[in-house]
Protein backbone atom coordinates (compact mmCIF):
# COMPACT_ATOMS: atom_id res chain seq x y z
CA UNK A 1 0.00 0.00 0.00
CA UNK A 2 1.37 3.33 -0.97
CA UNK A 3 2.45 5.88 1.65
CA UNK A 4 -0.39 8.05 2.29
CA UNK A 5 -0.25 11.86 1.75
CA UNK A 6 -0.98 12.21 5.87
CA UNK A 7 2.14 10.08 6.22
CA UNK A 8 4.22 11.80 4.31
CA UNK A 9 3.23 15.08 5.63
CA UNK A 10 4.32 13.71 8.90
CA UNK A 11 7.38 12.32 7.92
CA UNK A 12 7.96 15.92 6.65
CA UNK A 13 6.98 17.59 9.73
CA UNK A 14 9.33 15.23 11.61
CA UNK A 15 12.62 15.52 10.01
CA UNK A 16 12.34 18.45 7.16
CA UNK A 17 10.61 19.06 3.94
CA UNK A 18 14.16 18.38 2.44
CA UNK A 19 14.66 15.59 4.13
CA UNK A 20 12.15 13.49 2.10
CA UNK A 21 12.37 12.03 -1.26
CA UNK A 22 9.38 10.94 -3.16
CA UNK A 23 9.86 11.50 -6.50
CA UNK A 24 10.46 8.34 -8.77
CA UNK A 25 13.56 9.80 -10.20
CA UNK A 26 14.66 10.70 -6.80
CA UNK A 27 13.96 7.40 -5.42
CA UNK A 28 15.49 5.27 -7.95
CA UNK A 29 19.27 5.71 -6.05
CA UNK A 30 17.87 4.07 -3.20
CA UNK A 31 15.51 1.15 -4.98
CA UNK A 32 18.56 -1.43 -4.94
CA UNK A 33 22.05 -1.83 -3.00
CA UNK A 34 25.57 -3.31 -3.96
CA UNK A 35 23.79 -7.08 -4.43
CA UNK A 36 23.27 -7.68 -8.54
CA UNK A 37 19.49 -8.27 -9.98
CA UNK A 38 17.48 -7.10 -6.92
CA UNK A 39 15.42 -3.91 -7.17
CA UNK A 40 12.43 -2.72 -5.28
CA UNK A 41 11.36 1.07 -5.31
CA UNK A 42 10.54 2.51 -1.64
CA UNK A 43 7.36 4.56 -0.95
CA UNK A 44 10.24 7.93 0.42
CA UNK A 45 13.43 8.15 1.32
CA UNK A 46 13.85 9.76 4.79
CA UNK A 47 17.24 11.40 5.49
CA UNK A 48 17.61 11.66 9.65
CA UNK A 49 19.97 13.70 11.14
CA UNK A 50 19.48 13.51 14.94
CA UNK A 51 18.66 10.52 16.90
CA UNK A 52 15.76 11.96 18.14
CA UNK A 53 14.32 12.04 14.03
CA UNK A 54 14.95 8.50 14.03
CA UNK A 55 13.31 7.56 16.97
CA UNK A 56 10.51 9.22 15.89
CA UNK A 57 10.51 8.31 12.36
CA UNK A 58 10.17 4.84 14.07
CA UNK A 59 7.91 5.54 17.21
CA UNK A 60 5.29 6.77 13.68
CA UNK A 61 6.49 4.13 11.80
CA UNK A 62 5.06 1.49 14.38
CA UNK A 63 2.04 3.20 15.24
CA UNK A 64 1.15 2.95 11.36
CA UNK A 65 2.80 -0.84 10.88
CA UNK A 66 4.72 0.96 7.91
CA UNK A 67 7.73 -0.99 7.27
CA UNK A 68 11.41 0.89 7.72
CA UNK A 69 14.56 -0.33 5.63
CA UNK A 70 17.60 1.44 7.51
CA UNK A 71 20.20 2.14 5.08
CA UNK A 72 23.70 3.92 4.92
CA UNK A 73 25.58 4.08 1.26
CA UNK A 74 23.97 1.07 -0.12
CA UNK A 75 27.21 -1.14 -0.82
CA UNK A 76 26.05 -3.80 0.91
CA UNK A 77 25.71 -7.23 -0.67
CA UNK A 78 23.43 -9.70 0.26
CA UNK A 79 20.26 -7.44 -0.61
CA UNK A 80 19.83 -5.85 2.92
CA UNK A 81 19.31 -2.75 2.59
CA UNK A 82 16.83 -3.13 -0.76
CA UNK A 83 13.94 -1.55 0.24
CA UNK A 84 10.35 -3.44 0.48
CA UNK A 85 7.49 -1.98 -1.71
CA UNK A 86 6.67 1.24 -0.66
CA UNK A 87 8.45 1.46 2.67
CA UNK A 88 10.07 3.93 4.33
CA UNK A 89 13.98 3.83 3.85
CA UNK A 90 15.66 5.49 6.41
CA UNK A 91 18.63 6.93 5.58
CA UNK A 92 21.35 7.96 8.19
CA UNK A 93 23.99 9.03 5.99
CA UNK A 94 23.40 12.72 7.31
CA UNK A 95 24.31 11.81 10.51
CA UNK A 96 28.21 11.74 9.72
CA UNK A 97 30.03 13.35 12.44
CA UNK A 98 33.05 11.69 14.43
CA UNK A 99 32.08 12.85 17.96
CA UNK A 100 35.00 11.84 20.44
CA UNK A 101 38.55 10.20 20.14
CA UNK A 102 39.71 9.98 23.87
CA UNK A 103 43.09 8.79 23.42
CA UNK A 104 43.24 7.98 26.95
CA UNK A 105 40.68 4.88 27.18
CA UNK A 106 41.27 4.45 23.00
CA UNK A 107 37.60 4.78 21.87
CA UNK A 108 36.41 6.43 18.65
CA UNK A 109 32.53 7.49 19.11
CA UNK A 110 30.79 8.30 15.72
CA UNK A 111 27.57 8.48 14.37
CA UNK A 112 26.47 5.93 11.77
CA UNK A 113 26.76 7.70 8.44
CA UNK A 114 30.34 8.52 8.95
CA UNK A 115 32.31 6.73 6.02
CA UNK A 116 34.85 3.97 7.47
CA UNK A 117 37.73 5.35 5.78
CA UNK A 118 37.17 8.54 7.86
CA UNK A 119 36.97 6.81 10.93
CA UNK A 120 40.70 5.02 10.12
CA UNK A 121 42.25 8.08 8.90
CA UNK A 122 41.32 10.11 11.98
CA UNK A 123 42.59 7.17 14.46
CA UNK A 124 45.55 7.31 12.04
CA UNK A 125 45.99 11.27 12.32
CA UNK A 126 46.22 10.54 16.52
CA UNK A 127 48.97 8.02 15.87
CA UNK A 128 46.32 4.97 16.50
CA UNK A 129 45.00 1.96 14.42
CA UNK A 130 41.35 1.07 13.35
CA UNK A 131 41.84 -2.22 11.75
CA UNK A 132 39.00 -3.57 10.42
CA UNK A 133 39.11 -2.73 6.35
CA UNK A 134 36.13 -4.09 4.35
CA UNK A 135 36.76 -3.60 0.43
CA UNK A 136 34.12 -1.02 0.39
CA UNK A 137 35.57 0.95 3.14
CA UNK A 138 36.16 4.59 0.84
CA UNK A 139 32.08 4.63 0.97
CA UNK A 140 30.49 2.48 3.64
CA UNK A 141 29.38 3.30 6.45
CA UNK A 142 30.04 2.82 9.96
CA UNK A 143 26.63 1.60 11.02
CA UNK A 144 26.37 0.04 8.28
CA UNK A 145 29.52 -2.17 8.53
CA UNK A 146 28.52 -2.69 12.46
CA UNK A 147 24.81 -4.05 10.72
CA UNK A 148 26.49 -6.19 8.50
CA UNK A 149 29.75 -7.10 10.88
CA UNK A 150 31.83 -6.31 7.91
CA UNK A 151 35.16 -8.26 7.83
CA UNK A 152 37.99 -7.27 5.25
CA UNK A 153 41.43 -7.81 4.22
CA UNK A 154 43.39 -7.70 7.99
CA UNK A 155 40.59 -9.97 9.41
CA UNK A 156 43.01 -13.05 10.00
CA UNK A 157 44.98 -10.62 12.74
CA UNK A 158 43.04 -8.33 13.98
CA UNK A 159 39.10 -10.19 13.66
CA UNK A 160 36.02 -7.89 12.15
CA UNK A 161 34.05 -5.38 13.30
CA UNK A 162 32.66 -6.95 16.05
CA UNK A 163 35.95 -7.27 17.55
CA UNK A 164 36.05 -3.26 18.03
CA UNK A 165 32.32 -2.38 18.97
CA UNK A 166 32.44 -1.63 22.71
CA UNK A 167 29.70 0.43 23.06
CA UNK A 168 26.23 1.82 20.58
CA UNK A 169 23.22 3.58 20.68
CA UNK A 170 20.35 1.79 19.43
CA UNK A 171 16.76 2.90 18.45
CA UNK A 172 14.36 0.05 19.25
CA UNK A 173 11.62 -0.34 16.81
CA UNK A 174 8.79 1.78 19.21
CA UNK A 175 11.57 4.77 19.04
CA UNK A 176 12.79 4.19 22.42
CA UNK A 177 16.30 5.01 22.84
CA UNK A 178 18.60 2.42 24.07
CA UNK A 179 22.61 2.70 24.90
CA UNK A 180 24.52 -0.76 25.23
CA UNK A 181 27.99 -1.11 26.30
CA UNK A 182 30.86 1.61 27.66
CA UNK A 183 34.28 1.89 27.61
CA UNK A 184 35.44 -0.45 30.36
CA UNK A 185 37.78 -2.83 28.80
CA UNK A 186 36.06 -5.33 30.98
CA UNK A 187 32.32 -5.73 31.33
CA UNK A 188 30.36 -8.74 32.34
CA UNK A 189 26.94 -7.25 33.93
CA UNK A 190 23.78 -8.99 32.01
CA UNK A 191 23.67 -10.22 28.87
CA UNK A 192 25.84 -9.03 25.83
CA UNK A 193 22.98 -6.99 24.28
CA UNK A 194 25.07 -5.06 21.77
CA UNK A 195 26.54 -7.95 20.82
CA UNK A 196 22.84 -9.38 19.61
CA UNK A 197 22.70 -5.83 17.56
CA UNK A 198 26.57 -6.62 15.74
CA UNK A 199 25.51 -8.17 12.37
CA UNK A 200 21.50 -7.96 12.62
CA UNK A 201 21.45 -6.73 9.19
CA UNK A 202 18.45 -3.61 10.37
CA UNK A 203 16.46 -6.34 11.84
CA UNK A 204 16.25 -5.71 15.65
CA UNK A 205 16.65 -1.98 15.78
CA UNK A 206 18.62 1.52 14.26
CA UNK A 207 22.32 2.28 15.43
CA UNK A 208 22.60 5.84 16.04
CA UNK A 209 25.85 5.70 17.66
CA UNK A 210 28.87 3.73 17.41
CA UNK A 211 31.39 3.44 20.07
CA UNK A 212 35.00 1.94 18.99
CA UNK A 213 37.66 0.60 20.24
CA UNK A 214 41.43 1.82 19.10
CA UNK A 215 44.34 -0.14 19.05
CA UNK A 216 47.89 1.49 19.27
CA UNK A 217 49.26 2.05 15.27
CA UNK A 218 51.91 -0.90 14.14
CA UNK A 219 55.68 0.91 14.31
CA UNK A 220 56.20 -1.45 10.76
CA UNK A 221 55.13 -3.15 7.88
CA UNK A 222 56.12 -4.92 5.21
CA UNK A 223 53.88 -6.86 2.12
CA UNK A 224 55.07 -9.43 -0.26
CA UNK A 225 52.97 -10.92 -3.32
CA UNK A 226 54.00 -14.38 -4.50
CA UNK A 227 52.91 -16.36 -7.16
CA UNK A 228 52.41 -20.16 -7.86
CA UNK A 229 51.68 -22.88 -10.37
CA UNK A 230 49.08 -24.17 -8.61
CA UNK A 231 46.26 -23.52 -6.21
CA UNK A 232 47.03 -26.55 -4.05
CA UNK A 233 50.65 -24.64 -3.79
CA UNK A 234 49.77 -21.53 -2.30
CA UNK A 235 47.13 -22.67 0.18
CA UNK A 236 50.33 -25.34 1.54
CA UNK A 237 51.98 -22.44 1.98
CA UNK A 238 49.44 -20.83 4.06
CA UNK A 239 49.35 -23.99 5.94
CA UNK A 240 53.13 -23.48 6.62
CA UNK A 241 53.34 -19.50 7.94
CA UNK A 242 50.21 -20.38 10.02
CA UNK A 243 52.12 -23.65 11.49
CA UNK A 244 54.76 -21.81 11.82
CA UNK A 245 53.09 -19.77 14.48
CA UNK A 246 52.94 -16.69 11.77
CA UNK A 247 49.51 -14.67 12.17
CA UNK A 248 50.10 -12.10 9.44
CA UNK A 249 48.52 -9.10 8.92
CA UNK A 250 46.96 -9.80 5.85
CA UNK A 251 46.96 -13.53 3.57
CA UNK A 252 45.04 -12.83 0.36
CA UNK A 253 44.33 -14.78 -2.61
CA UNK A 254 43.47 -14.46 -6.27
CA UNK A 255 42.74 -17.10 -9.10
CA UNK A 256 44.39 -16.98 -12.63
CA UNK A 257 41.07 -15.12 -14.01
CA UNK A 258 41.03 -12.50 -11.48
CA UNK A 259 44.67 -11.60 -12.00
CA UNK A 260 44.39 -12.00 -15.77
CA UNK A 261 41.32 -9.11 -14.68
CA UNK A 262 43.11 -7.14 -12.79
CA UNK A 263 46.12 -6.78 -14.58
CA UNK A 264 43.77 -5.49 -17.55
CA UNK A 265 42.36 -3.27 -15.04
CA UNK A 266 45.15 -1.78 -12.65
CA UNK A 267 48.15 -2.88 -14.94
CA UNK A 268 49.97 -3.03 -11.56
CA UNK A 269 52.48 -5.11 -13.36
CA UNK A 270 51.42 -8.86 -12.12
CA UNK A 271 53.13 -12.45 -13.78
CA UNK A 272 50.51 -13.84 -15.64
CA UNK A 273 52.22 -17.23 -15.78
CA UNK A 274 50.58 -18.57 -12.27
CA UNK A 275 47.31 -19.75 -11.28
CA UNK A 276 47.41 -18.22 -7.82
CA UNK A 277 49.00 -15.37 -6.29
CA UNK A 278 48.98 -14.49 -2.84
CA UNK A 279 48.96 -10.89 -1.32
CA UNK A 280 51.11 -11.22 2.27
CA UNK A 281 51.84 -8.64 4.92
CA UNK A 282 53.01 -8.72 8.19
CA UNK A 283 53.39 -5.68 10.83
CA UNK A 284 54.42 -5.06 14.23
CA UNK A 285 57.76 -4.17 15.88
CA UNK A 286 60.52 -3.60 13.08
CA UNK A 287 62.49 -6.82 13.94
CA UNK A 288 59.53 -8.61 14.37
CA UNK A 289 58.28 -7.68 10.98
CA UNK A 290 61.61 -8.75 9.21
CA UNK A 291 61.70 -11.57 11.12
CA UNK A 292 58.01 -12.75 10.10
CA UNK A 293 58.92 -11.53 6.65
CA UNK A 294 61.90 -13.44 6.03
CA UNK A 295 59.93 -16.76 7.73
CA UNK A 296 56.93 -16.28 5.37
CA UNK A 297 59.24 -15.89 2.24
CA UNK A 298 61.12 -19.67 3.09
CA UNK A 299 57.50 -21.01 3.44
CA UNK A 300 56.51 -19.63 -0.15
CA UNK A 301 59.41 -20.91 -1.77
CA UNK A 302 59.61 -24.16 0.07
CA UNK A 303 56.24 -25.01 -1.73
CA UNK A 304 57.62 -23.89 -4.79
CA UNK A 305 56.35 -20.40 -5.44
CA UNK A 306 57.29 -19.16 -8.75
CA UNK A 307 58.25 -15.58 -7.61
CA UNK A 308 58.66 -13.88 -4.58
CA UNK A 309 58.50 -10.11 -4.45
CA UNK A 310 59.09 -7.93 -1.50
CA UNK A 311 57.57 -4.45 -1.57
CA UNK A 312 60.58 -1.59 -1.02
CA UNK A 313 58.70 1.45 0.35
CA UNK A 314 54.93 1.86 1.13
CA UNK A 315 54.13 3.02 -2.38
CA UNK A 316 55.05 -0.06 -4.06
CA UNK A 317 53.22 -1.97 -0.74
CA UNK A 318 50.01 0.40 -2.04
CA UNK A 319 50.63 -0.78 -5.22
CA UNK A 320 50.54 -4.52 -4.08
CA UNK A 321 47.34 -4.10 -1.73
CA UNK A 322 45.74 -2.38 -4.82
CA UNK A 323 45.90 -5.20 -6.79
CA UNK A 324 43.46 -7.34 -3.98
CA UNK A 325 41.37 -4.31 -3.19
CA UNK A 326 40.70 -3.92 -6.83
CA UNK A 327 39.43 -7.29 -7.63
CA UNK A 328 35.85 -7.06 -7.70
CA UNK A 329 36.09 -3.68 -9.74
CA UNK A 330 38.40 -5.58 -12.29
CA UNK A 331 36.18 -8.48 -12.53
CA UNK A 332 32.90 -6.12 -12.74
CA UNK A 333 33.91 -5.06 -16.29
CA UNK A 334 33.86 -7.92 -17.83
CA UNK A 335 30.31 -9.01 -17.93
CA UNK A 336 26.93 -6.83 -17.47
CA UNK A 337 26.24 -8.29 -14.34
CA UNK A 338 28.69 -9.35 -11.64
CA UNK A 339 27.78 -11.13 -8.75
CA UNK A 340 30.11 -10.90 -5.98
CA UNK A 341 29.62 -14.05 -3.54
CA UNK A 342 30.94 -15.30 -0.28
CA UNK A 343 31.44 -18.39 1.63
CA UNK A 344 33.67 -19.83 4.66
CA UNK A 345 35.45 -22.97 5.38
CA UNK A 346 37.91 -24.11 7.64
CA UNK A 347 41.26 -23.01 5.75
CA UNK A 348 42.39 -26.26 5.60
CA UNK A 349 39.49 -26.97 3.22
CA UNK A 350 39.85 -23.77 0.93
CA UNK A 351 42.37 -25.30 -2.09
CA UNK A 352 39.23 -28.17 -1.95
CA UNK A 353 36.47 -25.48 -1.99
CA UNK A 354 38.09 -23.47 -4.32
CA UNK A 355 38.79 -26.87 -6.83
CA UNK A 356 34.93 -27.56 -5.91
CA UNK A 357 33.86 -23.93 -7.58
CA UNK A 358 35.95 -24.41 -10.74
CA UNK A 359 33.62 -27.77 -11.27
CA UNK A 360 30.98 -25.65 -10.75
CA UNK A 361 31.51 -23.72 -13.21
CA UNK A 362 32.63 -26.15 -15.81
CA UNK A 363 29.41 -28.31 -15.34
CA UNK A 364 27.26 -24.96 -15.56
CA UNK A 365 28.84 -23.51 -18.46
CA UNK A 366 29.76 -20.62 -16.32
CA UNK A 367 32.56 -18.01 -15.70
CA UNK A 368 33.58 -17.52 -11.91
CA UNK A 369 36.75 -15.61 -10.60
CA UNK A 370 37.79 -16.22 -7.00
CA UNK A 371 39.74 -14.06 -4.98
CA UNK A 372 39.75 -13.86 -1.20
CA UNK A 373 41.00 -14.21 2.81
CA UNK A 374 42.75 -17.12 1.98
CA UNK A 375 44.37 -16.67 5.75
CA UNK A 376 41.05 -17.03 7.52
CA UNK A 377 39.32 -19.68 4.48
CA UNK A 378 36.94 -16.57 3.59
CA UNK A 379 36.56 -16.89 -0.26
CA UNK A 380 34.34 -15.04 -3.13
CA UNK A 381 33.46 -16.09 -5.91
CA UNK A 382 32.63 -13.87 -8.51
CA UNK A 383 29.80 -14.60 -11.15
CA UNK A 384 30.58 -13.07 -14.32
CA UNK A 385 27.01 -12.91 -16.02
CA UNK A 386 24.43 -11.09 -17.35
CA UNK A 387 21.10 -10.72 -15.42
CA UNK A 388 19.18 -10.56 -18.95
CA UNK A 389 20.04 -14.36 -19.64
CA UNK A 390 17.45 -16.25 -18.14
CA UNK A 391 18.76 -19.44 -18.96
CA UNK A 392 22.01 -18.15 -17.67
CA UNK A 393 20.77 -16.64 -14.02
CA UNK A 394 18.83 -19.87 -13.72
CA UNK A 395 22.21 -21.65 -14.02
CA UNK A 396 23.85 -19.26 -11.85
CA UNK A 397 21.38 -20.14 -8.96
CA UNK A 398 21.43 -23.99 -9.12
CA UNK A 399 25.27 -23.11 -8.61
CA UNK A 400 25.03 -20.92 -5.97
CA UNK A 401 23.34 -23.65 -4.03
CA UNK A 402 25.92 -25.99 -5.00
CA UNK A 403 28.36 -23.89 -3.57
CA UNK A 404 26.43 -23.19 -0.73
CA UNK A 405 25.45 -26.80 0.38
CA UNK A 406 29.73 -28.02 -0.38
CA UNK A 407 30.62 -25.17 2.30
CA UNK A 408 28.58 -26.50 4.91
CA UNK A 409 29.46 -30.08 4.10
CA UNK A 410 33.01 -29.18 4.91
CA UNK A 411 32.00 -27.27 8.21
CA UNK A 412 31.83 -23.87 6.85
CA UNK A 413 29.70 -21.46 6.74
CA UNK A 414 27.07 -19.61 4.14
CA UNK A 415 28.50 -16.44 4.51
CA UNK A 416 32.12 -15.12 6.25
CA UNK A 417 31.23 -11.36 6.48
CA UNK A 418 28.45 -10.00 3.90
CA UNK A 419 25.13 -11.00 5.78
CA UNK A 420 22.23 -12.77 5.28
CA UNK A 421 19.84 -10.40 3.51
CA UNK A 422 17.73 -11.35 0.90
CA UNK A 423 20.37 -12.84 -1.30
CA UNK A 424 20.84 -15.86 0.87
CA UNK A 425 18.10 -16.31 3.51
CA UNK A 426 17.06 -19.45 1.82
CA UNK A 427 20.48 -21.27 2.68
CA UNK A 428 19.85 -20.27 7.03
CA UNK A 429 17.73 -22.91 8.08
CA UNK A 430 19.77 -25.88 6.33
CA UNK A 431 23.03 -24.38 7.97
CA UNK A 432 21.43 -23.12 11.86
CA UNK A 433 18.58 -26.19 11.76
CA UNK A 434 15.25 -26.05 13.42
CA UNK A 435 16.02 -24.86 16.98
CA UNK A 436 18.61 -21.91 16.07
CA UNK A 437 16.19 -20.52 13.73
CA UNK A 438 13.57 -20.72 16.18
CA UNK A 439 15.26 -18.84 18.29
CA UNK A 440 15.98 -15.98 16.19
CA UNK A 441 12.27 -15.45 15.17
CA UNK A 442 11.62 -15.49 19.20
CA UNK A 443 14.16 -12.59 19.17
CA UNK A 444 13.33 -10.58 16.85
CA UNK A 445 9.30 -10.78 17.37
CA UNK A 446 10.26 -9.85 21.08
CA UNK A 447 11.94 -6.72 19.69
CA UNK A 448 10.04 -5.86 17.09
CA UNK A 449 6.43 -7.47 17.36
CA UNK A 450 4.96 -5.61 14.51
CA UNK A 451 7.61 -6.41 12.47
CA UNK A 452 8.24 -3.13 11.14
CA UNK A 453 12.20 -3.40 10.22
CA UNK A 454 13.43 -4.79 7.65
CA UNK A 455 10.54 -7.57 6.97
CA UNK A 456 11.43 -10.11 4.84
CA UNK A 457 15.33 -9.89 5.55
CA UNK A 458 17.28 -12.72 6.82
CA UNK A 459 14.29 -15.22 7.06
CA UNK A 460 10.57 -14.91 7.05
């Protein structure tokens, strides 16, 4: 049912005539996220600025059952921030102000539409460290990656977002105003609530605050790529640095088509010859980078890398990173539609996994790039399509479950750090079973018992 003219007066009242888009041309921006072939237009888009807009955005939201899809800058990519017909998507993006960095306790407090690249350069600019990188990071947002619990490339070290959420203020879905957390490094009183609000995708309530935690900066770095014959090679190298009691910084992978891709794309100036390449890096105190360094280059070459090269200064190290944090743009130009998946095993299972997509797409006649964390067995394959092909998307999908159904077989998981959402809500009962997913729909109707945010997201 469309959004009634009382409504949107309202909504206008409540946050600013400016504030709300209804215009089809002005809504169109906000009808579909990061996720390939999902669309839906919105009834208005409603910009907040305050937490006191969104809480009453909400409060009218769930007087009127009108649904609410919370968004940031849309790069999400499991579908969870596509809106539902004619809802209301909240946008916080206004609210983008960094609000406190007490260097003494090491916290960061933001609001949600701050981007994360902000967040790192300011902890950066006080001679601190926020680690957590997801690929997106020059445009998402910082609510938006604590919705999601975005991971990214330093994950093996230093863990995902959840790992630095201490504290956040949360908008339950009758607009009252809820704070969780502090910045005691130790807290243990009642449950973990803000810990249940890390990853619910929009689902349980809107974070209008975001406290983090700092870490002090790294004094050193160094990053090496190295190439290999063969898959199998690269991953026993892995095996080695990690057995050698080596947690580096970052341990990235790409396949032959995505360097092939991003060579085209970056022209970096990667050896085509190989079939993997790993991106490595390792930081800490100067001797025990070189140390670590000088360890993880003997493990390469003991499994018979191909090449070895050592980045001299950081803008050749840039240069190397570039060539992982590029991937999905390199890949997206080859085919109308790209769709950018995710899955988790145990990292002694990736080289099997990753053997296990390239059937896939043999026996479905389709073509698939894989890059990844091949540190903490996070991969993605990447769909090269075209969402106009039917016969093609139908073929896509009978792999994706494929996929989907071998990661779980091997004691993975369905997704390592892009969500739920719509894209793959149909996969969470066959990987939580009966009583986990029972328990979430207790949870969530306890929060939200009109079922106002985000319906339809995650499960039904």
């Amino acid at each position: 049912m469309a959004l009634s003219n009382l409504i949107l007066a309202e909504l206008r009242r409540l946050v600013g005539h400016e504030n709300v888009l209804t215009e089809p041309e002005d809504l169109i921006p906000y009808s579909f996220d990061g996720t390939a072939a999902l669309q839906q237009m919105p009834g208005c888009v409603v910009f907040s600025r305050t937490t006191e807009q969104v809480a009453a955005v909400l409060k009218l939201a769930n007087e009127k059952k009108l649904s609410v899809v919370t968004r940031g800058s849309g790069t999400g990519l499991s579908g969870g921030s596509v809106p539902n017909r004619d809802c209301i998507v909240l946008c916080t993006v206004k609210m983008d102000k960094i609000l406190e960095l007490d260097r003494a306790n090491l916290t960061l407090l933001a609001e949600p539409g701050v981007i994360t690249l902000n967040i790192a350069e300011a902890a950066t600019a006080a001679g601190l460290f926020y680690p957590p990188d997801p690929g997106s990071m020059k445009i998402s947002t910082i609510g938006g990656n604590v919705a999601e619990n975005s991971g990214g490339l330093r994950g093996l070290k230093y863990g995902v977002t959840r790992n630095y959420v201490m504290g956040m203020e949360v908008v339950l879905p009758d607009g009252e105003i809820m704070w969780l957390g502090n910045k005691c490094v130790k807290d243990v009183a009642g449950y973990s609530l803000k810990d249940l609000f890390i990853g619910s995708e929009g689902t349980l309530g809107v974070i209008t605050k975001v406290l983090l935690r700092l870490i002090p900066k790294p004094a050193a770095k160094k990053t090496m790529v190295a190439t290999f014959a063969q898959m199998d090679h690269a991953a026993e190298a892995v095996s080695a640095i990690i057995a050698a009691k080596i947690i580096p910084c970052t341990l990235e992978f790409l396949d032959r088509m995505t360097i092939h891709c991003v060579e085209d794309y970056a022209k970096i100036g990667l050896p085509l010859d190989c079939e993997a390449l790993l991106l490595m890096e390792t930081d800490g105190h100067s001797a025990v980078v070189a140390e670590e360094a000088a360890q993880m280059e003997q493990c390469c070459r003991n499994c018979g890398c191909l090449e070895l090269r050592v980045a001299r200064d950081d803008e050749e190290a840039n240069k190397l990173t570039s060539a992982r944090r590029s991937a999905f743009s390199a890949l997206a130009r080859v085919a109308p539609t790209t769709i950018l998946e995710d899955a988790t095993v145990p990292r002694s299972e990736l080289a099997r996994m990753i053997r296990f997509v390239e059937t896939i797409a043999k026996k479905y006649q389709l073509r698939i790039g894989t890059f990844g964390h091949m540190g903490d067995g996070n991969l993605h394959p990447t769909f090269l399509t075209d969402e106009r092909n039917r016969d093609e998307m139908h073929r896509v999908e009978e792999a994706f479950k494929e996929i989907f159904a071998e990661a779980i077989r091997l004691g993975g998981t369905i997704t390592g750090e892009h969500g739920v959402g719509l894209a793959k809500k149909s996969f969470l009962p066959e990987f939580l079973g009966g009583t986990q997913m029972r328990v979430l729909r207790e949870l969530r109707k306890a929060l939200d018992p009109n079922r106002i945010l985000n319906p339809g997201k995650m499960f039904d």
